[in-house]
C-alpha atoms as a PDB file:
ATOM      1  CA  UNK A   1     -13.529 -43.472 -14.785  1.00  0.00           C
ATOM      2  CA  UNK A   2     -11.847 -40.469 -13.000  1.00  0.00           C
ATOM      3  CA  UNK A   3      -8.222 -39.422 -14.129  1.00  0.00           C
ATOM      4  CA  UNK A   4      -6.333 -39.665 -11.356  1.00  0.00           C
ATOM      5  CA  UNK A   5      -4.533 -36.697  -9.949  1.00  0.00           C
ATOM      6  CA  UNK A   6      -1.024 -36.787  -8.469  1.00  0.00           C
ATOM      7  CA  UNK A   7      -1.944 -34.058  -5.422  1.00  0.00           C
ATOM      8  CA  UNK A   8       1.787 -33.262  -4.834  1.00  0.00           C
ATOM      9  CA  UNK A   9       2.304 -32.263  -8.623  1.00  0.00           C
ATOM     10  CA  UNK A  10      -0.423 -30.549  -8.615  1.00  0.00           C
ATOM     11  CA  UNK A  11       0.020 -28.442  -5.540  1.00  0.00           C
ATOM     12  CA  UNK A  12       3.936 -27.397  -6.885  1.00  0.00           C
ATOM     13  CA  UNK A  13       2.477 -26.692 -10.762  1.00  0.00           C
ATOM     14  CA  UNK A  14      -0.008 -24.295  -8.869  1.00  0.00           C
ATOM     15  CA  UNK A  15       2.321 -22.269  -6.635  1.00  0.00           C
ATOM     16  CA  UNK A  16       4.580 -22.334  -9.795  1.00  0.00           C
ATOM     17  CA  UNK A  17       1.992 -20.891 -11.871  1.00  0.00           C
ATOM     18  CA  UNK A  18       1.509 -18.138  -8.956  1.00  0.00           C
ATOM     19  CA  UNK A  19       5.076 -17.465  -8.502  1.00  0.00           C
ATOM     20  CA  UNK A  20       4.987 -16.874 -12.124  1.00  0.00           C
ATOM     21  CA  UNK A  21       2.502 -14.623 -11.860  1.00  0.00           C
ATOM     22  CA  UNK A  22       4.175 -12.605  -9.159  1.00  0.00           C
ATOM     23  CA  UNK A  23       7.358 -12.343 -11.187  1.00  0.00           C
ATOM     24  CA  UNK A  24       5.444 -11.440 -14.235  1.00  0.00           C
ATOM     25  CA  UNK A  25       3.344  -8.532 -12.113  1.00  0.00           C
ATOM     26  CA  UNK A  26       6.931  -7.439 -10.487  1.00  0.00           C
ATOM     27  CA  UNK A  27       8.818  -7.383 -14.296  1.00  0.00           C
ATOM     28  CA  UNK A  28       5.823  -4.828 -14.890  1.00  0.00           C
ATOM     29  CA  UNK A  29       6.555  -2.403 -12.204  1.00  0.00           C
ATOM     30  CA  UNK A  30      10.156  -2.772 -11.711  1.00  0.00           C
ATOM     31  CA  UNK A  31      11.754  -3.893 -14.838  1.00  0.00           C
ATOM     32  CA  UNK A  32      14.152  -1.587 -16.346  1.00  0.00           C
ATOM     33  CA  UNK A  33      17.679  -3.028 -17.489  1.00  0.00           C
ATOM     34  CA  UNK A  34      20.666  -1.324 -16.146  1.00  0.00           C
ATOM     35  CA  UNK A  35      21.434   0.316 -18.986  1.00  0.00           C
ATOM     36  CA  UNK A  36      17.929   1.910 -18.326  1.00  0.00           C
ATOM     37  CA  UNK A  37      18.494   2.615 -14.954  1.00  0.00           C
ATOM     38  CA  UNK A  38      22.052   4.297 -15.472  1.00  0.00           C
ATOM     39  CA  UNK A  39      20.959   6.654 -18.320  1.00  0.00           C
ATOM     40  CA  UNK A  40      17.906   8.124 -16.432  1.00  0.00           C
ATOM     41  CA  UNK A  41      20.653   8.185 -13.357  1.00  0.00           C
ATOM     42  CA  UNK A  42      23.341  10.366 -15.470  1.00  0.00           C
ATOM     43  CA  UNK A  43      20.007  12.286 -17.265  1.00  0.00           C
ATOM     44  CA  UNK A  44      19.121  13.343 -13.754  1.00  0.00           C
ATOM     45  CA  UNK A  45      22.593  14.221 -12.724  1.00  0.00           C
ATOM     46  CA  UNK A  46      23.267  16.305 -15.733  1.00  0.00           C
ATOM     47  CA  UNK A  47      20.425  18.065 -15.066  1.00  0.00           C
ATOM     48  CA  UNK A  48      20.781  18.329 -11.371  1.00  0.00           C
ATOM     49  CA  UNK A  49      24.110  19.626 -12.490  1.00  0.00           C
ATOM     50  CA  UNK A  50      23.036  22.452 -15.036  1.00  0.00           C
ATOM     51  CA  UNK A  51      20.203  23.906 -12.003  1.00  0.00           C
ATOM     52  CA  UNK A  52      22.658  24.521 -10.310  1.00  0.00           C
ATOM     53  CA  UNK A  53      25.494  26.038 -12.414  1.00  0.00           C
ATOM     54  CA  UNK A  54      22.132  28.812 -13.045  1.00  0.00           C
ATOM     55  CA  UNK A  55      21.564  29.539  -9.037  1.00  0.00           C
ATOM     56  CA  UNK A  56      22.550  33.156  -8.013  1.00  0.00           C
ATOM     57  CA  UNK A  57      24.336  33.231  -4.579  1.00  0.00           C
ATOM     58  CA  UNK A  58      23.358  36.418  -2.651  1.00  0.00           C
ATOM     59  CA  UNK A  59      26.215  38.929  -2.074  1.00  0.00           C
ATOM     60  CA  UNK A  60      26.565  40.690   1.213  1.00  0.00           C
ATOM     61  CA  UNK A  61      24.620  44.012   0.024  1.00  0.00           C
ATOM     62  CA  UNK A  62      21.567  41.416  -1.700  1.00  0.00           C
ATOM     63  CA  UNK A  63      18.473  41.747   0.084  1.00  0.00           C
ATOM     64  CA  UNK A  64      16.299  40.191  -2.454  1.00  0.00           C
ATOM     65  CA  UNK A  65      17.165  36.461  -1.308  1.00  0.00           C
ATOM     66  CA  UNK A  66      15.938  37.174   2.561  1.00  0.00           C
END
């Protein structure tokens, strides 16, 4: 004899098992803690911050900037 299937647990144990896959496909792509996310923020500020401080503004008798 057949084992019989309970349709409605099966239908929720498959879109769980693709919801889990989802998550699992998103973790790969976005998943960086926030201690992650802050470091690489204040890394790019810092050096942002030091591009800057090296810029040469262009006085009023500076042509080479034009």
């Amino acid at each position: 004899m057949a084992e019989i299937v309970n349709l409605r647990q099966a239908r929720k144990r498959k879109a769980r098992a693709e919801k889990d896959a989802t998550a699992a496909q998103n973790r790969l792509m976005f998943g960086r803690t926030k201690a992650e996310r802050t470091l690489s923020d204040a890394k790019t500020a810092l050096e942002t911050k030091r591009v800057e401080q090296h810029k040469r503004e262009n006085g009023p008798g500076d042509k080479s900037g034009q």
